[in-house]
N, C-alpha and C. Protein backbone atom coordinates (compact mmCIF):
# COMPACT_ATOMS: atom_id res chain seq x y z
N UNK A 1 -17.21 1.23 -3.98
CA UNK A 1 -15.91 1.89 -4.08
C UNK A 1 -15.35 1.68 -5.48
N UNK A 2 -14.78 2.62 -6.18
CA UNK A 2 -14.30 2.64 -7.46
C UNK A 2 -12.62 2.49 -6.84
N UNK A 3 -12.23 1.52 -7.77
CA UNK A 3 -10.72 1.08 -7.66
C UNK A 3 -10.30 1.28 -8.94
N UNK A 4 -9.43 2.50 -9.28
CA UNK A 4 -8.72 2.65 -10.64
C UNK A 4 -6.81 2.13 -10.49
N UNK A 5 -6.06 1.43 -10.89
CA UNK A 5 -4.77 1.15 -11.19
C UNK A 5 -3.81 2.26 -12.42
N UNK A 6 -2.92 2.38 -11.83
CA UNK A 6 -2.12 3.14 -12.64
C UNK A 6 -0.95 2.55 -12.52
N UNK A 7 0.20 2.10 -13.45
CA UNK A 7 1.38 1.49 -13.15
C UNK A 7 2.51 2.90 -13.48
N UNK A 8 3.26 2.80 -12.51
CA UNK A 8 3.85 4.27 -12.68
C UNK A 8 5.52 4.18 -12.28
N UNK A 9 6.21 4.92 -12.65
CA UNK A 9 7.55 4.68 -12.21
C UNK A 9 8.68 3.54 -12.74
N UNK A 10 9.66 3.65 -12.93
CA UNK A 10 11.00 2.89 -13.49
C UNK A 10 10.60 1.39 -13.08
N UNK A 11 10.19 0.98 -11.48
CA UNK A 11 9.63 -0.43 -11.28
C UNK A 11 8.58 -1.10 -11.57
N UNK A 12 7.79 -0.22 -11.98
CA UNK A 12 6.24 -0.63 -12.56
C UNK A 12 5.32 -0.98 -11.59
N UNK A 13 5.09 0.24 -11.07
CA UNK A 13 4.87 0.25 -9.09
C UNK A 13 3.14 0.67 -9.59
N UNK A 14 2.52 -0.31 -8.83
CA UNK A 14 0.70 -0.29 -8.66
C UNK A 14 0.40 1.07 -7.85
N UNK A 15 -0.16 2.29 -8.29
CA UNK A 15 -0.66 2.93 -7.64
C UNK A 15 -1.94 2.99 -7.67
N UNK A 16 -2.95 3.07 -6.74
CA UNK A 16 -4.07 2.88 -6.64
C UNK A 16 -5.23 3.85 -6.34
N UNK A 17 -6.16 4.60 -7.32
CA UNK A 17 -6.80 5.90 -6.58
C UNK A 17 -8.14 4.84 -6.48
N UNK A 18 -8.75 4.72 -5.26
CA UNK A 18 -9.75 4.87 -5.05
C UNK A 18 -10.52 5.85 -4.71
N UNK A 19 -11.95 5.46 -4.49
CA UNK A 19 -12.93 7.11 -4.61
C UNK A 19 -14.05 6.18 -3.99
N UNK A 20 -15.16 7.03 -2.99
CA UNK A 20 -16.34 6.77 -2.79
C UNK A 20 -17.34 7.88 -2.39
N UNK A 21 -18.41 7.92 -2.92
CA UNK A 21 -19.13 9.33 -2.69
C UNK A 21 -18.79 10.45 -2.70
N UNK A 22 -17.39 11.10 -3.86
CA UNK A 22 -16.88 12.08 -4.52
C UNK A 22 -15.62 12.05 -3.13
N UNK A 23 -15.27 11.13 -2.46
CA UNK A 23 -13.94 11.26 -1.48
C UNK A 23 -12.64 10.41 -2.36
N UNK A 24 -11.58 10.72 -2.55
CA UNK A 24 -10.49 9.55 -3.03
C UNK A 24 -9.59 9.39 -2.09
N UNK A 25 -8.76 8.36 -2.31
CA UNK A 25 -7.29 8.27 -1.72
C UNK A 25 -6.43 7.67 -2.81
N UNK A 26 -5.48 7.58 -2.47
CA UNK A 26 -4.20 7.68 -3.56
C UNK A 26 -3.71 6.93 -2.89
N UNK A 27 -3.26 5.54 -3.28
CA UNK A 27 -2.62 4.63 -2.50
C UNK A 27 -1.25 4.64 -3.08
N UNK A 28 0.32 4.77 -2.70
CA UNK A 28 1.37 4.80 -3.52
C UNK A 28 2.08 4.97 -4.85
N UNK A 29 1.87 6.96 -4.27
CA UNK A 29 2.07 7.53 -5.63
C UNK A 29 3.71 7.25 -5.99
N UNK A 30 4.64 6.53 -6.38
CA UNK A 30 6.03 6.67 -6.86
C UNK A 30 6.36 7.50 -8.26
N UNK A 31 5.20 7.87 -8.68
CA UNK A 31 5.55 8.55 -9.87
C UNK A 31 4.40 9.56 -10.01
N UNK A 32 4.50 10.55 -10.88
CA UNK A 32 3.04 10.84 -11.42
C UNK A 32 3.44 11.84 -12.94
N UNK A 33 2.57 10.57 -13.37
CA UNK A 33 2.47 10.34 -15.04
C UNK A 33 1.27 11.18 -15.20
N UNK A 34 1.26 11.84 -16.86
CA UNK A 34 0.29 12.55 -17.19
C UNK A 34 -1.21 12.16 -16.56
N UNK A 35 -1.50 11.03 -16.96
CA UNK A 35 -2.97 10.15 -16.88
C UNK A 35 -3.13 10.34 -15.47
N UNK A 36 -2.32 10.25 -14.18
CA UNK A 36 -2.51 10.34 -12.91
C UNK A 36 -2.84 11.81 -12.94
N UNK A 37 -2.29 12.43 -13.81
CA UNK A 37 -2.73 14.01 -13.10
C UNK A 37 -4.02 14.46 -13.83
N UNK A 38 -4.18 13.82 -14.99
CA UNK A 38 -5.66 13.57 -15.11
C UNK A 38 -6.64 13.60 -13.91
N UNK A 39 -6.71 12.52 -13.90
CA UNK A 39 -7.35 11.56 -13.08
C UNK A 39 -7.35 12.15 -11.52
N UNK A 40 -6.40 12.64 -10.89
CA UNK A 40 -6.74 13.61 -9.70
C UNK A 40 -7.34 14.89 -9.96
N UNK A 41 -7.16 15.46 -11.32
CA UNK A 41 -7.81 16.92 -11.44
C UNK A 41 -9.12 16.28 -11.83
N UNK A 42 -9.97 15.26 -11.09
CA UNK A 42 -11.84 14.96 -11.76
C UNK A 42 -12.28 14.50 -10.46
N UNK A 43 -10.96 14.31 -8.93
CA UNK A 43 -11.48 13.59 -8.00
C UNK A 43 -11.05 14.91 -6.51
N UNK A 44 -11.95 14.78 -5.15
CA UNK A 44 -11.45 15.28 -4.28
C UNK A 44 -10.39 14.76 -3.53
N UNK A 45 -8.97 14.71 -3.44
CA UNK A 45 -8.38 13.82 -2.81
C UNK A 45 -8.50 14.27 -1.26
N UNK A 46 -8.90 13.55 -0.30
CA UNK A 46 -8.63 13.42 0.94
C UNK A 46 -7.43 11.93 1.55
N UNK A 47 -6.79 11.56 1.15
CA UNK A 47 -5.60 11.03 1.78
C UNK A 47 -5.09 10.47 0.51
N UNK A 48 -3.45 10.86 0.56
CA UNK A 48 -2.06 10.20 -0.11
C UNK A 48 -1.82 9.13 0.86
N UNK A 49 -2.07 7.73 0.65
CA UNK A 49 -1.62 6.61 1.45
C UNK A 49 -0.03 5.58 1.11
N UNK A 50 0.72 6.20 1.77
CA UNK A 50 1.52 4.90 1.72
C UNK A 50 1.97 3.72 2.62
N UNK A 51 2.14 2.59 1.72
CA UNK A 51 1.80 1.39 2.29
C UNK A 51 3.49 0.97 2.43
N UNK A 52 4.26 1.98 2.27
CA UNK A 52 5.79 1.82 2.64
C UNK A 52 6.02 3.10 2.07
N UNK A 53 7.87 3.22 2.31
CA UNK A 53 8.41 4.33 1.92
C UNK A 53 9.62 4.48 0.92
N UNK A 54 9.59 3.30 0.18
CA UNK A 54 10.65 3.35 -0.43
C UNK A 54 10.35 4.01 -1.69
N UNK A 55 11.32 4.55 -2.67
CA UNK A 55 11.02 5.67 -3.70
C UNK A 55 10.34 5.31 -4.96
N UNK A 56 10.00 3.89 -5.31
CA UNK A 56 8.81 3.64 -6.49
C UNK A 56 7.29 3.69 -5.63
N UNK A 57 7.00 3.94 -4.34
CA UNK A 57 6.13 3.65 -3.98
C UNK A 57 5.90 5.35 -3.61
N UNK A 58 6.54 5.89 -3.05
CA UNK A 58 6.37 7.60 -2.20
C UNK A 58 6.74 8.91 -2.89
N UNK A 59 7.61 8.57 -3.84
CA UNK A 59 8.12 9.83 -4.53
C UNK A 59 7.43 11.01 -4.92
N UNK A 60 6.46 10.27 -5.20
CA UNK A 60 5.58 12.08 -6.13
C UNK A 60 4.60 12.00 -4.89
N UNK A 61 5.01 11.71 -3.71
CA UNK A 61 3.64 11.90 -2.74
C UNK A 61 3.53 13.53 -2.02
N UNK A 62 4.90 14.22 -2.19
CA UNK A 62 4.92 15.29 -1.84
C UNK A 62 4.51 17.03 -2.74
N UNK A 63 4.80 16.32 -3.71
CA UNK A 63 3.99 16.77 -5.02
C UNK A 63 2.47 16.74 -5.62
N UNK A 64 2.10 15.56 -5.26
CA UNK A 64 0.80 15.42 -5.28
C UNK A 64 -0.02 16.49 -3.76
N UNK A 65 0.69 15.87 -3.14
CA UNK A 65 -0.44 16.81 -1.81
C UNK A 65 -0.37 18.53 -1.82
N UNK A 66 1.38 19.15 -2.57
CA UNK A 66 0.51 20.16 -2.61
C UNK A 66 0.31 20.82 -4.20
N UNK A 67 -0.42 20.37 -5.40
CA UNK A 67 -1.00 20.93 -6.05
C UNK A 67 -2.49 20.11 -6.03
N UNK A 68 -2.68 18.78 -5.16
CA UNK A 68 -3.79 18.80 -5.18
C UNK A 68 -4.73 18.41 -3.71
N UNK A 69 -3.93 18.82 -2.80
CA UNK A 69 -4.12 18.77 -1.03
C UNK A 69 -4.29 16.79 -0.79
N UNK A 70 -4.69 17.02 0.36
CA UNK A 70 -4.88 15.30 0.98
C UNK A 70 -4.19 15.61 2.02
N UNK A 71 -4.14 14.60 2.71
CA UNK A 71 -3.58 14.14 4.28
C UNK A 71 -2.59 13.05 3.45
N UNK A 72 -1.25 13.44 3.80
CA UNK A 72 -0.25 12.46 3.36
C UNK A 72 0.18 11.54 5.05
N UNK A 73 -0.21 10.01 4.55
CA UNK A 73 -0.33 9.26 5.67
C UNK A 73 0.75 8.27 5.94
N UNK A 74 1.80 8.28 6.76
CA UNK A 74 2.67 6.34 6.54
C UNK A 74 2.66 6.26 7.91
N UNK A 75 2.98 4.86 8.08
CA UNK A 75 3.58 4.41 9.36
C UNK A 75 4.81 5.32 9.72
N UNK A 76 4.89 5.78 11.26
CA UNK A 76 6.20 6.60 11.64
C UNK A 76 7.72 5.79 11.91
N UNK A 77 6.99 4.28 12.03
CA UNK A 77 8.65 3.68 11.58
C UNK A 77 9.12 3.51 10.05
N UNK A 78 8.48 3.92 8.97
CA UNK A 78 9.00 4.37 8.25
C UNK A 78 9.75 5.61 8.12
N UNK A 79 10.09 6.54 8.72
CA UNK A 79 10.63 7.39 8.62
C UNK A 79 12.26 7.02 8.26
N UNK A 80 12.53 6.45 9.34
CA UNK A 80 14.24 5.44 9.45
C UNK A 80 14.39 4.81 8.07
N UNK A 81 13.83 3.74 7.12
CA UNK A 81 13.84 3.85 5.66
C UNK A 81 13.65 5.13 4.74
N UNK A 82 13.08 5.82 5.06
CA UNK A 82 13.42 7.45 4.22
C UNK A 82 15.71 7.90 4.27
N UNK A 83 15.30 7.99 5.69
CA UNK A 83 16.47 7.97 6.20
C UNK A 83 17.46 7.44 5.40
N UNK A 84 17.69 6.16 5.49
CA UNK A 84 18.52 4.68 4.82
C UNK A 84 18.99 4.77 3.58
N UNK A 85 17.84 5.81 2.89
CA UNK A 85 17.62 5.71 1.42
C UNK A 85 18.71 6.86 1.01
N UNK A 86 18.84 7.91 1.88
CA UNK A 86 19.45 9.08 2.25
C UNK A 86 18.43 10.17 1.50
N UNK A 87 17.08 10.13 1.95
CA UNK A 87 15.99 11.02 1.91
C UNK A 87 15.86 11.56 2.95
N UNK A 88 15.35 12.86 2.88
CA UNK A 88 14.37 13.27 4.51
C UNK A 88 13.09 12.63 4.38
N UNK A 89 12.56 12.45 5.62
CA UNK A 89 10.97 11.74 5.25
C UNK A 89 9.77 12.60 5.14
N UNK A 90 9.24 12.45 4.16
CA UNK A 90 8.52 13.69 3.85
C UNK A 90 7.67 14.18 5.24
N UNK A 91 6.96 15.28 4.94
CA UNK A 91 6.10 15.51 5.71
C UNK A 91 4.91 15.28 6.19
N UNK A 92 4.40 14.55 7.13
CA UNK A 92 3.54 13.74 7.13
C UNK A 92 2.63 14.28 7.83
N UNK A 93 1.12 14.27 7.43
CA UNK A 93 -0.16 14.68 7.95
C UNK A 93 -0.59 14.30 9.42
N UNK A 94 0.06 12.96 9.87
CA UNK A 94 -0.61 12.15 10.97
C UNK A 94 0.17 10.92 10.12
N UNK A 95 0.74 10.21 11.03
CA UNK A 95 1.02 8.66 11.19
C UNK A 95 0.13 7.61 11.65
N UNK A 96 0.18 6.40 10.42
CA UNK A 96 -0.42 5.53 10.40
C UNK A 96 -0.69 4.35 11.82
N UNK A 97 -1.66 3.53 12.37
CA UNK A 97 -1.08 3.13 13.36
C UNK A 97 -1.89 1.65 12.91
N UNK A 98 -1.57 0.25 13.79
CA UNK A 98 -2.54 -0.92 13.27
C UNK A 98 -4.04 -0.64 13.40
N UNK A 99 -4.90 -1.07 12.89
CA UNK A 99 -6.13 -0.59 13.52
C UNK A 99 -6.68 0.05 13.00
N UNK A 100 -5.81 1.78 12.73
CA UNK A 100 -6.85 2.74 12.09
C UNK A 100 -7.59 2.10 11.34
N UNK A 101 -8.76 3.36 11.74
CA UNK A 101 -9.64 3.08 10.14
C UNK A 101 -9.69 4.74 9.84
N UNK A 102 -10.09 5.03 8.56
CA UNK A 102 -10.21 5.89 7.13
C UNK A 102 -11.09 5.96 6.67
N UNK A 103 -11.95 6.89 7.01
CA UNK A 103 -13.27 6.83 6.44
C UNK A 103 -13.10 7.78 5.37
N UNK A 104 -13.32 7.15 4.41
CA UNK A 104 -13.62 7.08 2.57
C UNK A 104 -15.12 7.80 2.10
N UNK A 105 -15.60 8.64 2.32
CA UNK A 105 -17.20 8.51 1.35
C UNK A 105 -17.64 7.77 2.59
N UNK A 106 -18.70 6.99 1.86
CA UNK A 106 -19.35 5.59 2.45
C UNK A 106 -18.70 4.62 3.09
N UNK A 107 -17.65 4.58 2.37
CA UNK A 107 -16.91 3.54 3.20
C UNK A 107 -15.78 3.84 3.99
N UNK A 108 -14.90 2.68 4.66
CA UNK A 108 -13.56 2.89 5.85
C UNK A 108 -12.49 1.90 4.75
N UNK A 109 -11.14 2.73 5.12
CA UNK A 109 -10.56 1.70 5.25
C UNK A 109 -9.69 1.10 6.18
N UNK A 110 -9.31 0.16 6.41
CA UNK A 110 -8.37 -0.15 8.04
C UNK A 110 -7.54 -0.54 7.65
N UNK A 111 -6.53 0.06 7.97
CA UNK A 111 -5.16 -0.25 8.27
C UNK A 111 -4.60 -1.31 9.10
N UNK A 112 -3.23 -1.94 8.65
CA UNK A 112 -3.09 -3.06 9.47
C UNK A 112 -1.78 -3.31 8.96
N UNK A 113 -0.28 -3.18 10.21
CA UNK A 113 0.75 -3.51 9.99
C UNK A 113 1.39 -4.36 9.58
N UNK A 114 1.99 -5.01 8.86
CA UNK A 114 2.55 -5.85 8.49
C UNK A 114 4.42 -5.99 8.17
N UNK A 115 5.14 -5.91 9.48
CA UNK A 115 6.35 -5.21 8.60
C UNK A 115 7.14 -6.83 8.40
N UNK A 116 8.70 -6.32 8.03
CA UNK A 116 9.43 -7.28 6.96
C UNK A 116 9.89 -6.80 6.04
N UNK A 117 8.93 -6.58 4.68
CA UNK A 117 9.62 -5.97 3.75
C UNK A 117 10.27 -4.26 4.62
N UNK A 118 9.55 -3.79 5.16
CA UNK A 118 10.42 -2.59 5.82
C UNK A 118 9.53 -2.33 7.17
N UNK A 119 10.59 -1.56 8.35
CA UNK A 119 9.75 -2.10 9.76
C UNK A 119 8.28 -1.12 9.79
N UNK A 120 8.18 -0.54 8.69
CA UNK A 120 6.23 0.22 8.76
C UNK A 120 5.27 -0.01 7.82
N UNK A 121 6.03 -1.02 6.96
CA UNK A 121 4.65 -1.46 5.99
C UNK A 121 3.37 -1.94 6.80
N UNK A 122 2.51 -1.26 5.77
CA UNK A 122 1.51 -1.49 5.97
C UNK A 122 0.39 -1.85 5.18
N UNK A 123 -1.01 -2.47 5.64
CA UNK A 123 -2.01 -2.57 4.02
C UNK A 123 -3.10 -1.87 4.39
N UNK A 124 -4.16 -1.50 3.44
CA UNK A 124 -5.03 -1.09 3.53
C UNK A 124 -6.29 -2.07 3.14
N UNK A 125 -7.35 -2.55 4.22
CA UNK A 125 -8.40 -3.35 3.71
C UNK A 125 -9.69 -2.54 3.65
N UNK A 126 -10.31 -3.00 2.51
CA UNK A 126 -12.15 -2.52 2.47
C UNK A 126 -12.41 -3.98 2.59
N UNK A 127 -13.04 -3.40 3.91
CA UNK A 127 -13.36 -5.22 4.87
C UNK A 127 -14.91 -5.42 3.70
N UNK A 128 -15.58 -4.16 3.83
CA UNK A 128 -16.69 -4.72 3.17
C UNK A 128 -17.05 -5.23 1.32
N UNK A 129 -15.96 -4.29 0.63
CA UNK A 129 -15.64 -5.27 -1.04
C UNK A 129 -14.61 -6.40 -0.36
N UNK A 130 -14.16 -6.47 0.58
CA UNK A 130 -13.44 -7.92 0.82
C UNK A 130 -12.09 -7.86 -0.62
N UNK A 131 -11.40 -6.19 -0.27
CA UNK A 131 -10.15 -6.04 -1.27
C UNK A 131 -9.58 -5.51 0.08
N UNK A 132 -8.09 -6.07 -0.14
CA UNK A 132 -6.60 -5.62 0.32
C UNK A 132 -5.80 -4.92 -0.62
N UNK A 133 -5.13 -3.37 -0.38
CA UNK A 133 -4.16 -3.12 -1.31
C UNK A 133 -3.05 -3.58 -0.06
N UNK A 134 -2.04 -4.33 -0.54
CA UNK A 134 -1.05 -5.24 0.17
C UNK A 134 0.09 -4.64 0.19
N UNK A 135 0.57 -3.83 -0.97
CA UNK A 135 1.72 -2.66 -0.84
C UNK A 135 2.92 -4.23 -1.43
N UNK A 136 3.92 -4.10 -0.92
CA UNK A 136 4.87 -5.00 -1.27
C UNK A 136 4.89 -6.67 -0.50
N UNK A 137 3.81 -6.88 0.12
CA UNK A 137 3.69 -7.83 1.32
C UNK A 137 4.00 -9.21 0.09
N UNK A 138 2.85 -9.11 -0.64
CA UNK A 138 2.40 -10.11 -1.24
C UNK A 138 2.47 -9.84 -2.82
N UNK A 139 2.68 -10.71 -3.65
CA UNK A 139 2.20 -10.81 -4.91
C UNK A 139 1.81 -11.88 -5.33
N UNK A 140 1.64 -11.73 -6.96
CA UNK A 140 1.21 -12.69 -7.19
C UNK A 140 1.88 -13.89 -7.56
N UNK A 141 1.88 -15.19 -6.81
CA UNK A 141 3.09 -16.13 -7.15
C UNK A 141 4.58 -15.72 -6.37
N UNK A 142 4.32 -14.37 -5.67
CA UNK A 142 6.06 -14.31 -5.04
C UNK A 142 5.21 -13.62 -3.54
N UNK A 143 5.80 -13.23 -2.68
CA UNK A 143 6.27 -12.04 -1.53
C UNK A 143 7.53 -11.16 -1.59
N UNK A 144 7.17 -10.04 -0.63
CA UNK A 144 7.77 -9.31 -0.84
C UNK A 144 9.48 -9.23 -0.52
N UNK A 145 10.57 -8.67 -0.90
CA UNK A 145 11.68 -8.92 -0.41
C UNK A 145 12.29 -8.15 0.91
N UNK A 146 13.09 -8.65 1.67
CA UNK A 146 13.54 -8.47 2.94
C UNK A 146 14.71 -8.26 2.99
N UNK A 147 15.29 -7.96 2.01
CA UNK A 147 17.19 -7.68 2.29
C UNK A 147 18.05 -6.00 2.18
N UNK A 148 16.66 -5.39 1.77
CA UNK A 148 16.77 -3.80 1.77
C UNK A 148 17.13 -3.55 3.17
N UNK A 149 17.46 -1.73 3.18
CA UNK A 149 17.54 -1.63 4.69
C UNK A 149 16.60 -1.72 5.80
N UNK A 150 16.21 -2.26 6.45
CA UNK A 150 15.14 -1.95 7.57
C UNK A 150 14.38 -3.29 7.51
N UNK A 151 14.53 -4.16 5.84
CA UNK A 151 14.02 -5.92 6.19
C UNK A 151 14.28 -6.54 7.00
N UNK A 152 13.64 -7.28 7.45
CA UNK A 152 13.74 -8.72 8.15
C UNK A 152 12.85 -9.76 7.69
N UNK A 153 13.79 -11.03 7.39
CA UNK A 153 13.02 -12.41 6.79
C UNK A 153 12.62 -12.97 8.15
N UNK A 154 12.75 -12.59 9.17
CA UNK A 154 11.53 -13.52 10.30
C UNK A 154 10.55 -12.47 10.48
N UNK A 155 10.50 -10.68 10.29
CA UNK A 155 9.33 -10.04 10.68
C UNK A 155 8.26 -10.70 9.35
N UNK A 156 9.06 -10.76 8.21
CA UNK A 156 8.07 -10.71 7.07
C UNK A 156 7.78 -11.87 6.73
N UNK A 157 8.10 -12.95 7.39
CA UNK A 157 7.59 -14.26 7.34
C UNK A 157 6.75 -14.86 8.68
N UNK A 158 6.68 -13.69 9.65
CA UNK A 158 5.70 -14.13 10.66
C UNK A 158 4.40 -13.15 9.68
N UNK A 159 4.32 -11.95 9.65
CA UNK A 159 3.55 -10.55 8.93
C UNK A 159 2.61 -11.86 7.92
N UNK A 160 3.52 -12.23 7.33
CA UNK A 160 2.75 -12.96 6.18
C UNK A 160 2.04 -14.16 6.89
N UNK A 161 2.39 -15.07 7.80
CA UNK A 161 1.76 -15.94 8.59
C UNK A 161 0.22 -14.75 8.95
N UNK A 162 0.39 -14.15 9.97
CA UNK A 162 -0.82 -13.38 10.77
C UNK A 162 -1.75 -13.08 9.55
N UNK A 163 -0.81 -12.38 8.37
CA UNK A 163 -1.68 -12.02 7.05
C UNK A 163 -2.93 -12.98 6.51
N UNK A 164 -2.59 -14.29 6.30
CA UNK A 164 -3.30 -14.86 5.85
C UNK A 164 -3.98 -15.87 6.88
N UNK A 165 -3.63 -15.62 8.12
CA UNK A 165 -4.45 -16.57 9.23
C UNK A 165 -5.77 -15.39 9.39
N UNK A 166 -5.63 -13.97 9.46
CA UNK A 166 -6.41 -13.48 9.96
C UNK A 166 -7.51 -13.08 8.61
N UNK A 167 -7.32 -13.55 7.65
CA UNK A 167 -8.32 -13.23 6.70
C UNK A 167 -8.91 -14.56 6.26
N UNK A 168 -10.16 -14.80 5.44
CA UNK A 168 -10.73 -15.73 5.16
C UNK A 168 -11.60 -15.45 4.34
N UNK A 169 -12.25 -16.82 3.05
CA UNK A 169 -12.98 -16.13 2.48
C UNK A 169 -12.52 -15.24 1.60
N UNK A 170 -12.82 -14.79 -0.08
CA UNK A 170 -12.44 -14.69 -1.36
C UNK A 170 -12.15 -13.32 -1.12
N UNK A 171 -10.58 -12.53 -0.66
CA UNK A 171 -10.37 -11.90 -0.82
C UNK A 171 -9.94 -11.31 -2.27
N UNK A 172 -9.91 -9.91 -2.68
CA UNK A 172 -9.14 -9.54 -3.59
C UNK A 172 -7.93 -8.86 -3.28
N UNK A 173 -6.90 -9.44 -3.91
CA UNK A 173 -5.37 -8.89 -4.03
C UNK A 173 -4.70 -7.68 -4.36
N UNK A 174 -4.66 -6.49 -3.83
CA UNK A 174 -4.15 -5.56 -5.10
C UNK A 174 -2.72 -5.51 -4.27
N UNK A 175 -1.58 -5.73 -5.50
CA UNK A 175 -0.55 -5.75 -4.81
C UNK A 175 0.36 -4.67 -5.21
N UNK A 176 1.64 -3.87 -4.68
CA UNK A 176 2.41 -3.06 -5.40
C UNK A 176 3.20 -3.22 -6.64
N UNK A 177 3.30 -5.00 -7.06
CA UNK A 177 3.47 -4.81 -8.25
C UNK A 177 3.15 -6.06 -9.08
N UNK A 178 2.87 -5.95 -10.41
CA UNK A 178 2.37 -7.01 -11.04
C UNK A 178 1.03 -6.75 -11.09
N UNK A 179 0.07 -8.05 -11.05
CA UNK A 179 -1.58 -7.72 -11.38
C UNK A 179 -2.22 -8.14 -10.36
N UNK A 180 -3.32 -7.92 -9.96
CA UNK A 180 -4.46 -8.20 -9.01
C UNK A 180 -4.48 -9.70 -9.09
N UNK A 181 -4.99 -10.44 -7.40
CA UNK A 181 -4.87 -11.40 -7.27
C UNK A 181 -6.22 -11.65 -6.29
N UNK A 182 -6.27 -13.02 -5.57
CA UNK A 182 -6.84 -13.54 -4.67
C UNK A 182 -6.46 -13.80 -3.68
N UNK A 183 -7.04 -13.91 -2.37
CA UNK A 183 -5.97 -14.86 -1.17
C UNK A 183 -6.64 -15.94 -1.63
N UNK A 184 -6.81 -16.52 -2.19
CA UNK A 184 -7.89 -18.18 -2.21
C UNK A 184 -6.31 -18.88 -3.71
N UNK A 185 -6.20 -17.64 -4.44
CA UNK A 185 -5.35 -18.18 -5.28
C UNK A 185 -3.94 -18.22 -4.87
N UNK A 186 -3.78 -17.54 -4.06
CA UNK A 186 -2.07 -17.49 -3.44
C UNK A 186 -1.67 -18.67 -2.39
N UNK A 187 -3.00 -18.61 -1.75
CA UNK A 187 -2.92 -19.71 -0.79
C UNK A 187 -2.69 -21.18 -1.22
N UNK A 188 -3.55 -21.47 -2.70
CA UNK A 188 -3.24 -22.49 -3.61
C UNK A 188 -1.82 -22.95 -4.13
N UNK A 189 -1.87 -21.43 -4.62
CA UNK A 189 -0.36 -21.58 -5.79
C UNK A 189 0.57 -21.20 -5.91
N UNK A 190 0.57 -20.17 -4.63
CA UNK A 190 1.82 -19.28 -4.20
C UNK A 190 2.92 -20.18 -3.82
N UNK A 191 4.19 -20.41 -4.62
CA UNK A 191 5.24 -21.52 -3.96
C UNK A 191 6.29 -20.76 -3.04
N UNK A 192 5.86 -19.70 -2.52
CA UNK A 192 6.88 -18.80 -1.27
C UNK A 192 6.13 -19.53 0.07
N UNK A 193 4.17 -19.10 -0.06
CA UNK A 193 3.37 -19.70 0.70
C UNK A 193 3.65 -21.13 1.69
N UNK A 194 4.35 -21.83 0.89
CA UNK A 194 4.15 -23.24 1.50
C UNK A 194 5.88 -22.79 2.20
N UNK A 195 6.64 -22.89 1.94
CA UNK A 195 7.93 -22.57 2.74
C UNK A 195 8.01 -21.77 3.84
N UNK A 196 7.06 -20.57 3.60
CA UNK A 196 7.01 -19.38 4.48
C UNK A 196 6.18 -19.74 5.61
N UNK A 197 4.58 -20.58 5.26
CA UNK A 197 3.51 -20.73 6.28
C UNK A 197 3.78 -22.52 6.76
């Protein structure tokens, strides 16, 4: 699987195109900068993924799907944060659920809820490169915040418990903002980690 990063938008929000066997997905478009529109006019997109709905993460997702198609995907309790924001929630291809999987090319990816930072975040894992894009869950050295509309500091401090009980073994980090990480290094040095777990 090819994993390209683009930092895009006023927050400096991780969007993520992956691609496998000429298939991509677009993991949280909040912006789209020249280089992104590059970069989708060389790939087939089959899914716009978002891993929440707030506007550095979703904004150009409705734009992107139609000059360059995809299945635009979120959790349906995100809709109520569209809402909050005083957006309509875009139009959505099919809603995300725990579990799914996404078949990519060659590969899947599975989905898996995690809310807190908002009640439909979600992440996307390639169980087999053993990478998470984490959306706002996690970063590097922090987690995500819970005081927006639709947070909760006990959903997103249990989310983050299940998060890192149910994985093991040298994951890679891609988070919505900042730089790529580890679970082996967060688990170490993350000082939210030890308060939270």
């Amino acid at each position: 699987m090819r994993i390209e990063r683009f930092v895009v938008g006023p927050l400096f929000t991780n969007c993520y195109l992956v691609e496998s066997n000429g298939e991509a997905a677009l993991i949280d478009p909040g912006d789209l900068p020249a280089e992104l529109v590059e970069a989708l006019g060389k790939v087939k997109l089959k899914y716009i993924l978002l891993t929440h709905g707030h506007f550095d993460h979703a904004d150009a997702a409705p734009e992107i799907r139609s000059r360059f198609g995809g299945k635009l995907l979120y959790h349906e309790a995100e809709r109520e944060v569209f809402f909050a924001f005083g957006k309509a929630p875009p139009q959505a291809d099919g809603y995300l659920e725990d579990g799914q999987r996404l078949v990519l090319g060659q590969e899947e990816l599975t989905v898996a809820h995690y809310p807190g930072h908002s009640p439909g975040s979600v992440v996307f894992l390639w169980e087999r490169g053993k990478v998470v894009f984490c959306g706002d869950l996690v970063f590097a050295g922090s987690v995500g915040r819970w005081d927006l509309p639709g947070g909760s500091f006990t959903e997103l401090q249990e989310s983050i418990r299940r998060f890192f009980s149910s994985l093991s073994g040298e994951w890679r980090i891609y988070p919505g903002h900042g730089e790529p990480t580890s679970l082996q290094v967060e688990r170490e040095r993350n000082p939210f980690l030890r308060e939270l777990l």
